[in-house]
Protein backbone atom coordinates (compact mmCIF):
# COMPACT_ATOMS: atom_id res chain seq x y z
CA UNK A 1 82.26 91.74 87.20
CA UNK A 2 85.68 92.08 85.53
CA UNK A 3 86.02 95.78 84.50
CA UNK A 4 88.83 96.85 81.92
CA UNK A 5 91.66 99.38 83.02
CA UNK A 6 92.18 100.86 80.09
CA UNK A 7 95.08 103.19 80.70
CA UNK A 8 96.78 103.93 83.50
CA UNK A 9 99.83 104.73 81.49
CA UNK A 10 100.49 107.72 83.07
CA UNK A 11 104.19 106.34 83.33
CA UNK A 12 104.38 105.06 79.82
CA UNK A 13 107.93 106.67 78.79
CA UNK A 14 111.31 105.45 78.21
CA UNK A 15 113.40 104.85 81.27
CA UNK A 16 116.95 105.52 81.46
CA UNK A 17 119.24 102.54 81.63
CA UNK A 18 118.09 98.86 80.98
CA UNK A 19 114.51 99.01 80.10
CA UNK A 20 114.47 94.92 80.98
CA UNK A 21 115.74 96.09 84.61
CA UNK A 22 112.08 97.75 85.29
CA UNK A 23 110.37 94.34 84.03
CA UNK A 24 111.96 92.53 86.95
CA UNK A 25 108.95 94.55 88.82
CA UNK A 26 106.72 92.32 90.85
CA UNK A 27 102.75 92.49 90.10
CA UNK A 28 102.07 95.09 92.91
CA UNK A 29 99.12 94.08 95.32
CA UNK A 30 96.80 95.12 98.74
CA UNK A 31 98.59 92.64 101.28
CA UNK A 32 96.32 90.73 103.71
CA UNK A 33 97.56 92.97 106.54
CA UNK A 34 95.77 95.93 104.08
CA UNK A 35 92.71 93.98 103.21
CA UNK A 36 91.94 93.12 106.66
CA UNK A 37 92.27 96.53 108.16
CA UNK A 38 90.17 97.71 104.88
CA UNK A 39 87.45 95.26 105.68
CA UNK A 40 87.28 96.33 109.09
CA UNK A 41 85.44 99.63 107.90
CA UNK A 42 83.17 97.55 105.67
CA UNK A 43 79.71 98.59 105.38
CA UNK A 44 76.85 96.59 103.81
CA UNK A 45 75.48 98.05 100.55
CA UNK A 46 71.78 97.92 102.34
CA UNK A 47 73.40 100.15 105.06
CA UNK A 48 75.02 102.51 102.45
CA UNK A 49 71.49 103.01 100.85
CA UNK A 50 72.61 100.71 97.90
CA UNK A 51 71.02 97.51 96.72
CA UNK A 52 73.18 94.73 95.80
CA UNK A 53 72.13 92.06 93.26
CA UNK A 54 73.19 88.58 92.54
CA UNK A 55 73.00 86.68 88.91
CA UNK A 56 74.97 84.02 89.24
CA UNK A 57 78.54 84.69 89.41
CA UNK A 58 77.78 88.24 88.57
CA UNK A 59 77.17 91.29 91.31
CA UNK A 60 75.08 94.31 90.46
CA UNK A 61 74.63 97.28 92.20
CA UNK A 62 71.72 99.56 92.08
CA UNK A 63 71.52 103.00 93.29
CA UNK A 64 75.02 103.76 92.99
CA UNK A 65 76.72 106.29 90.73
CA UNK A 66 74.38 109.25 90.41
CA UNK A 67 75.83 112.17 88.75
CA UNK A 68 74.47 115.72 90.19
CA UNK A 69 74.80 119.20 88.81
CA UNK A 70 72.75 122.21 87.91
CA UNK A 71 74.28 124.15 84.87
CA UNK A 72 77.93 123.91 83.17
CA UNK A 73 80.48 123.75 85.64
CA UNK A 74 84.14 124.84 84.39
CA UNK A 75 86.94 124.04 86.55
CA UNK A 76 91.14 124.42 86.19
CA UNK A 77 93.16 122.04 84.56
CA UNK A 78 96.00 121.21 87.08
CA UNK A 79 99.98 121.35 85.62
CA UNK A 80 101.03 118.45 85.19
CA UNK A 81 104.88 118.19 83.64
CA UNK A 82 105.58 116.95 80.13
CA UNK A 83 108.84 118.10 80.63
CA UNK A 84 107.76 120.20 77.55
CA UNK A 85 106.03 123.26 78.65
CA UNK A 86 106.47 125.87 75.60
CA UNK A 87 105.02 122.96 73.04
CA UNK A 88 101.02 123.61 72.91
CA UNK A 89 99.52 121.54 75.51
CA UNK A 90 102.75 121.44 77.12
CA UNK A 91 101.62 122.29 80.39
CA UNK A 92 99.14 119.35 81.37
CA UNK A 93 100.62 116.01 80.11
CA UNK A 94 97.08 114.66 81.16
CA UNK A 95 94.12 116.16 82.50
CA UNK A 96 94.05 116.61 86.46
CA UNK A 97 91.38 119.05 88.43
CA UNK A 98 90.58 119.27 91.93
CA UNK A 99 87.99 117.75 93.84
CA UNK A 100 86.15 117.75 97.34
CA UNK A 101 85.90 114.09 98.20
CA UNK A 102 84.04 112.74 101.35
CA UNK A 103 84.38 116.53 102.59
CA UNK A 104 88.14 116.47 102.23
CA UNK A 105 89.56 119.31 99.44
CA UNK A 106 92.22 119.42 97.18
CA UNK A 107 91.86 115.84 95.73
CA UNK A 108 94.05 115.76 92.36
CA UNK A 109 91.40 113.56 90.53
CA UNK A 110 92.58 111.97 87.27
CA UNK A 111 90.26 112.34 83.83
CA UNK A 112 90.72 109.41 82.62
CA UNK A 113 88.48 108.35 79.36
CA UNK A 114 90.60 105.14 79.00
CA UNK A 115 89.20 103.98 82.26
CA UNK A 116 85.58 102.38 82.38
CA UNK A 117 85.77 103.11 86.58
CA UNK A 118 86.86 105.34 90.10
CA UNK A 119 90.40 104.00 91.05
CA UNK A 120 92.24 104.76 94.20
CA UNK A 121 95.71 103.77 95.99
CA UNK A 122 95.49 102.14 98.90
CA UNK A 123 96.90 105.00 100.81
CA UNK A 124 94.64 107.93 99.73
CA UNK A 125 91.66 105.44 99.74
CA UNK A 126 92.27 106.12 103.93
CA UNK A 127 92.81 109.46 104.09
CA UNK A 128 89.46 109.71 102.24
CA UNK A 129 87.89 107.17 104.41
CA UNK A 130 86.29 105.28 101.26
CA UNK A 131 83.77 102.64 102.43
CA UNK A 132 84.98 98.96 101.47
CA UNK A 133 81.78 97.23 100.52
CA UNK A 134 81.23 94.17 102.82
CA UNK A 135 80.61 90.94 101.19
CA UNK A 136 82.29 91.63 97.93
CA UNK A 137 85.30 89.92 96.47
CA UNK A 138 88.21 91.68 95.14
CA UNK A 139 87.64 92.42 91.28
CA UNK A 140 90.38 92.01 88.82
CA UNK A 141 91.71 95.55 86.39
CA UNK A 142 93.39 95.02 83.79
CA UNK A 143 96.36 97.12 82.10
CA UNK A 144 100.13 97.39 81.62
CA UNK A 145 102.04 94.16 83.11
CA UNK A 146 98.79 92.15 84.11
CA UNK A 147 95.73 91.81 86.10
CA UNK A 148 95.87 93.81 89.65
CA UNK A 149 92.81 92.54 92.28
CA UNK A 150 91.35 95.85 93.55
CA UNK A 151 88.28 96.30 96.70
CA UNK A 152 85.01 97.52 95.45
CA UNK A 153 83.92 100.62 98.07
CA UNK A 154 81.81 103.38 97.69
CA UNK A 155 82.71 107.11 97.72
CA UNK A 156 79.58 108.78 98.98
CA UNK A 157 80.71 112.43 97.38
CA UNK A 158 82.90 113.72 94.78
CA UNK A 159 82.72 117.44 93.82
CA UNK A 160 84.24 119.44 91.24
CA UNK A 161 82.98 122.63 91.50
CA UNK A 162 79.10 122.77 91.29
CA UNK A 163 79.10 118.76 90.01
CA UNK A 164 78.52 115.64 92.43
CA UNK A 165 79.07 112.40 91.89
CA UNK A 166 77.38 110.86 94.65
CA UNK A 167 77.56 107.02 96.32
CA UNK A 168 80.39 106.25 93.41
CA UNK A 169 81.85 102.86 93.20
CA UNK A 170 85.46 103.14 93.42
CA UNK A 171 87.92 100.42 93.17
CA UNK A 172 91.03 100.62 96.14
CA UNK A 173 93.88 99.00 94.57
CA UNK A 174 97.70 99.06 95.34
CA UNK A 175 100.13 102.23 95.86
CA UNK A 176 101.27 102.03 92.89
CA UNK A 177 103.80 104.47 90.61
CA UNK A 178 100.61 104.59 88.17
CA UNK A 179 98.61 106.45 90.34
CA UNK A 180 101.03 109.33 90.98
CA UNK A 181 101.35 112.42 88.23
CA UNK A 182 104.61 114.37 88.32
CA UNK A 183 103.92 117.89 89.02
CA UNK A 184 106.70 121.12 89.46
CA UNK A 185 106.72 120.41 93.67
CA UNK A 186 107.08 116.82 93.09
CA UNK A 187 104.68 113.24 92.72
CA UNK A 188 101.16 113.71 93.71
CA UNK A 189 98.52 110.54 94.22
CA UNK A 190 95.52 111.17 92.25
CA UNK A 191 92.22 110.04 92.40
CA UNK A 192 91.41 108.26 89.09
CA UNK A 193 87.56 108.89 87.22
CA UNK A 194 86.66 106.82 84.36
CA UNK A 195 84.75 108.41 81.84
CA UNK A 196 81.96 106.21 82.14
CA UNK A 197 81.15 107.54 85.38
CA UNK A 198 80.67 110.87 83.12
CA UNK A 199 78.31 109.68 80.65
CA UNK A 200 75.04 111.13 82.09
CA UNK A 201 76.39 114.78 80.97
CA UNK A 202 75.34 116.60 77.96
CA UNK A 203 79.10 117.09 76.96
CA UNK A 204 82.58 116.74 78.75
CA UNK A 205 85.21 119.12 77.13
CA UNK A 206 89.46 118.83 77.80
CA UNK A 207 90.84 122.35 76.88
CA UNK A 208 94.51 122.21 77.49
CA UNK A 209 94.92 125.53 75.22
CA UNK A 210 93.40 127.27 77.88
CA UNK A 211 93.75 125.09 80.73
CA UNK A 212 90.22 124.11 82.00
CA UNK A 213 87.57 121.15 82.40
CA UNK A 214 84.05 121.85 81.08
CA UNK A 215 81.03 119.93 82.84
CA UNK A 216 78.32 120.90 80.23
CA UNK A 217 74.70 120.14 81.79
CA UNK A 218 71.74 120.34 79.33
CA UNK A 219 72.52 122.18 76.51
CA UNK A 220 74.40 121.08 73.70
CA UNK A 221 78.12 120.86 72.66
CA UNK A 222 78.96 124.44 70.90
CA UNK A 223 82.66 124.44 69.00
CA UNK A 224 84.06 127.87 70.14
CA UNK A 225 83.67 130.78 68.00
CA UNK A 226 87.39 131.77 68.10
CA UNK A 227 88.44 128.06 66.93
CA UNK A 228 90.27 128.70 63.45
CA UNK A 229 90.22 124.69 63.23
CA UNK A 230 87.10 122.39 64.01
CA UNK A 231 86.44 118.85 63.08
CA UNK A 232 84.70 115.92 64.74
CA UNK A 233 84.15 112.07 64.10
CA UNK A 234 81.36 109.75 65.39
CA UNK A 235 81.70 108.19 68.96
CA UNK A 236 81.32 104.99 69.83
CA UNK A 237 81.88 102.66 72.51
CA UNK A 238 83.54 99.74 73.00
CA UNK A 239 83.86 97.85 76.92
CA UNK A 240 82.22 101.10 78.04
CA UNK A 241 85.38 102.84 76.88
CA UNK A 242 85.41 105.72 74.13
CA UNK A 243 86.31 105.02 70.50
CA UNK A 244 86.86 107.10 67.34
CA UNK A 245 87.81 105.94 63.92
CA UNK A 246 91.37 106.41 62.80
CA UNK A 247 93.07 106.15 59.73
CA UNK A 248 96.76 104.87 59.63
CA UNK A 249 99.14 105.28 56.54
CA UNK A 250 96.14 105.69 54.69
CA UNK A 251 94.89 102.40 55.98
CA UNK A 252 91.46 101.94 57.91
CA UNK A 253 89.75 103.65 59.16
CA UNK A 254 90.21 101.62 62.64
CA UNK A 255 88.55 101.84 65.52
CA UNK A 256 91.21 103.63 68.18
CA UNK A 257 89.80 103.96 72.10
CA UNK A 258 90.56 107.70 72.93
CA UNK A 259 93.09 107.76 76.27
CA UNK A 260 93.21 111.03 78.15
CA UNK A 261 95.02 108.82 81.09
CA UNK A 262 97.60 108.14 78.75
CA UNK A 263 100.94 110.17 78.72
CA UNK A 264 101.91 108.89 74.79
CA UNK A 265 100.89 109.09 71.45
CA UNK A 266 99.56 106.06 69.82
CA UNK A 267 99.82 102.77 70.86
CA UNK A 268 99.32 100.06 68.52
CA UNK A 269 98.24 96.40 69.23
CA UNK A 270 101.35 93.87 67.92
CA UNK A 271 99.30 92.87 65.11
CA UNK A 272 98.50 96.07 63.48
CA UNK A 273 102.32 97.07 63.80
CA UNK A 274 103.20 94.19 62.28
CA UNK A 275 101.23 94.55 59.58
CA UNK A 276 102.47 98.56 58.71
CA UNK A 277 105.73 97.22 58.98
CA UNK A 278 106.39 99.57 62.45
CA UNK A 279 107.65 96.39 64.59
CA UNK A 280 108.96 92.76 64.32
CA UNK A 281 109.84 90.61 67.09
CA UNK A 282 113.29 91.15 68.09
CA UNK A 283 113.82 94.39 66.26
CA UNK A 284 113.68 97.95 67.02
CA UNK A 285 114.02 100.44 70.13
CA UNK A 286 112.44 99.71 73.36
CA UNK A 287 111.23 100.84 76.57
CA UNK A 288 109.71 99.79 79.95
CA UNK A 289 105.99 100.82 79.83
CA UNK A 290 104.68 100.49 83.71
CA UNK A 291 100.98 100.91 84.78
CA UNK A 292 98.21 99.70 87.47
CA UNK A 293 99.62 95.97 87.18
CA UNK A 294 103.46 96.21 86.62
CA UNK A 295 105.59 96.71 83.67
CA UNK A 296 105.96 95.32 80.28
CA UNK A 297 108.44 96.21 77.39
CA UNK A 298 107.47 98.15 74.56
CA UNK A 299 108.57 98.77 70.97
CA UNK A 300 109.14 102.59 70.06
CA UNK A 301 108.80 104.19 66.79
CA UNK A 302 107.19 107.47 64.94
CA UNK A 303 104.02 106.60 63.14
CA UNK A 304 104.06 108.18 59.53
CA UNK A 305 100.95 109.55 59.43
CA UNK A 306 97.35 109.34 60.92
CA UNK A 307 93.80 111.14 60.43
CA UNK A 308 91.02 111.46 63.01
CA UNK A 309 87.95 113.57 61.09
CA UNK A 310 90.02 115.93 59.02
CA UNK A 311 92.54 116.07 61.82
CA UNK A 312 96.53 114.73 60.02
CA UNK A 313 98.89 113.87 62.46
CA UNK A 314 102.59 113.52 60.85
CA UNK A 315 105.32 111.60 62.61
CA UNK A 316 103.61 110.70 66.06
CA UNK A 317 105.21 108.47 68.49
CA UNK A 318 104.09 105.21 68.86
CA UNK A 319 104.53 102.30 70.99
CA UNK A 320 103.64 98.28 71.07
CA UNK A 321 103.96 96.57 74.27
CA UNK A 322 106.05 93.59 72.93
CA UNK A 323 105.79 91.83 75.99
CA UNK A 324 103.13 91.73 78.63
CA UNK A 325 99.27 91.40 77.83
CA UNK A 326 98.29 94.26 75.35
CA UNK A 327 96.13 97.04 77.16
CA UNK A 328 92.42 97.13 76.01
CA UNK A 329 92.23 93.34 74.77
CA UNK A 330 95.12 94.54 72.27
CA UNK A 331 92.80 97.37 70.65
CA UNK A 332 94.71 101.02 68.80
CA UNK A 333 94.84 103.81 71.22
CA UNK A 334 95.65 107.71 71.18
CA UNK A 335 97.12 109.30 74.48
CA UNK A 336 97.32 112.36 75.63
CA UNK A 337 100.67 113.38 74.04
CA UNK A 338 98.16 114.02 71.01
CA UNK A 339 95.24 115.38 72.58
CA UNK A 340 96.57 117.75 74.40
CA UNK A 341 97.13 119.49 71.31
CA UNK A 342 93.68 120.25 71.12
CA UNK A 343 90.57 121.24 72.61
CA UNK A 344 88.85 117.87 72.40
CA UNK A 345 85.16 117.23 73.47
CA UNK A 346 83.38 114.06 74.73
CA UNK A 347 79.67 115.10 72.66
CA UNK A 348 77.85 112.60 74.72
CA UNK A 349 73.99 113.68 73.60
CA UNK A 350 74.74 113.53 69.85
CA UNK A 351 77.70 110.99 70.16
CA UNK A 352 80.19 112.68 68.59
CA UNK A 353 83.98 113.26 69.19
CA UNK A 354 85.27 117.17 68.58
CA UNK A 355 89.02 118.22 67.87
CA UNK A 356 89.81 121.75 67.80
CA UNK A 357 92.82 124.36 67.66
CA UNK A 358 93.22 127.95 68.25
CA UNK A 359 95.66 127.97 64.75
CA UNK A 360 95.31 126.80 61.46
């Protein structure tokens, strides 16, 4: 049971000063002192109404996970700051709603399609009284800097709106600054939802042009009539994380995981910017990219061009982490500096990724 963390990257951005200053970051971790006091409120899965499985070395968990909702739910995006806010999009540098969790409002909670999981921060995990999961080893997440060991527990409800996600497994892992969004009165801990958690619904739609989260339940994915530009590409998936095919410098196409976590534009494995010519070892701009495990340093650049469906992107920003294990297993990615531009759609009954604009 190793799941990937994906993104995470809400704080992938160039820091002021020495960028090698922010590697000297430790790998952040639950200390015993947290563990134990966690594992005090353990509860057995059989008590929870959950059946736990052993394979070998591998744990499964039945029962767990159920997604509940009678028709289309649409909810408000939250503002979160790109520092940006007149560019379109510029208003939610990722996608943030609230949420009723364990009976407890105003949750931020975090839309994250480059996460295969539920993540929490130690701190908010105990304000929401999440249920550690007695008998169950810490599991390592993967992303920026590392591997972070998070505590499987159980969430028994999430709501947004008229949607439940009932007895949801949701990893506690460190306070950490990759669990925080920067919003007008200041940082805010968010509850993180993976997109596979999602699946089960006919459609899950992103509209920062207009600022809401669409749930759809049963029918299928319409493109709205007002959009003056449409296009889609086929969806696939890859470690239970979303992927579209992208073209880059006319190269490709290549399969690219899509990122709504992720507060950048493209971020390219060190092989593939190698090979385009966008990075070689000891040359170019860099920055300290930080997420769920740390930091590592990454090589900046714009990308010259790149094509999702009939969608051409000129002169996005792109980044390599250059040192530190490559996010993904070292696989392209597009963040939500990009999507925001658009009203993008998760079509999960015909598998099938849609872009759209309100302008030409």
């Amino acid at each position: 049971m190793r799941p990937l963390l994906a993104a995470l990257l809400l704080a992938l951005m160039g820091c002021a000063g020495d960028p090698y200053a922010r590697l000297e970051m430790t790998t952040p971790a639950l200390h015993d002192g947290q563990l134990a006091e966690l594992r005090k409120r353990a509860q057995t899965p059989e008590a929870l109404g959950i059946q736990m499985l052993r394979q070998g070395g591998a744990v499964m968990l039945r029962g767990v996970n159920e997604l509940c909702a009678a028709s289309t739910v649409t909810v408000p995006l939250q503002r979160v700051e790109t520092g940006q806010p007149k560019e379109t999009g510029g208003r939610f540098a990722v996608p943030v709603v609230l949420a009723t969790v364990n009976g407890r409002d105003g949750v931020r909670v975090l839309l994250d399609s480059g996460s295969n999981q539920a993540l929490c921060g130690y701190g908010l995990a105990r304000n929401l009284e999440l249920i550690p999961l007695a008998g169950m080893d810490t599991v390592g997440s993967h992303g920026i800097g590392g591997t972070v060991d998070n505590l499987p527990s159980l969430a028994p409800s999430v709501r947004i709106g008229g949607l439940e996600l009932r007895k949801l497994i949701t990893m506690i892992g460190p306070d950490v600054q990759a669990l925080r969004v920067q919003q007008f009165w200041g940082h805010s801990r968010v509850f993180l939802l993976g997109i596979n958690l999602l699946r089960g619904l006919s459609y899950l739609t992103l509209d920062s042009l207009r600022g809401v989260a669409v749930f759809g339940v049963g029918e299928p994915y319409q493109p709205e009539a007002s959009s003056r530009f449409v296009t889609q590409a086929p969806l696939t998936w890859r470690n239970h994380l979303p992927c579209v095919p992208l073209t880059l410098d006319n190269r490709g196409p290549f399969p690219c995981v899509v990122d709504t976590g992720g507060n950048y534009g493209l971020l390219l494995p060190r092989s593939q910017a190698t090979a385009l010519g966008y990075w070689q070892p000891g040359k170019g701009n860099v920055a300290a990219s930080t997420g769920v495990a740390g930091a590592g340093l990454a090589a900046t650049y714009h990308v010259r061009q790149a094509a999702l469906g009939d969608t051409l992107l000129r002169k996005v920003s792109g980044r390599t982490i250059v040192i530190g294990p490559e996010p993904a297993g070292g696989q392209l990615l597009i963040g939500n500096e990009v999507l925001r531009r658009y009203r993008v759609t998760f079509d999960f009954r015909r598998q099938q990724f849609w872009m759209e604009s309100d302008a030409r």
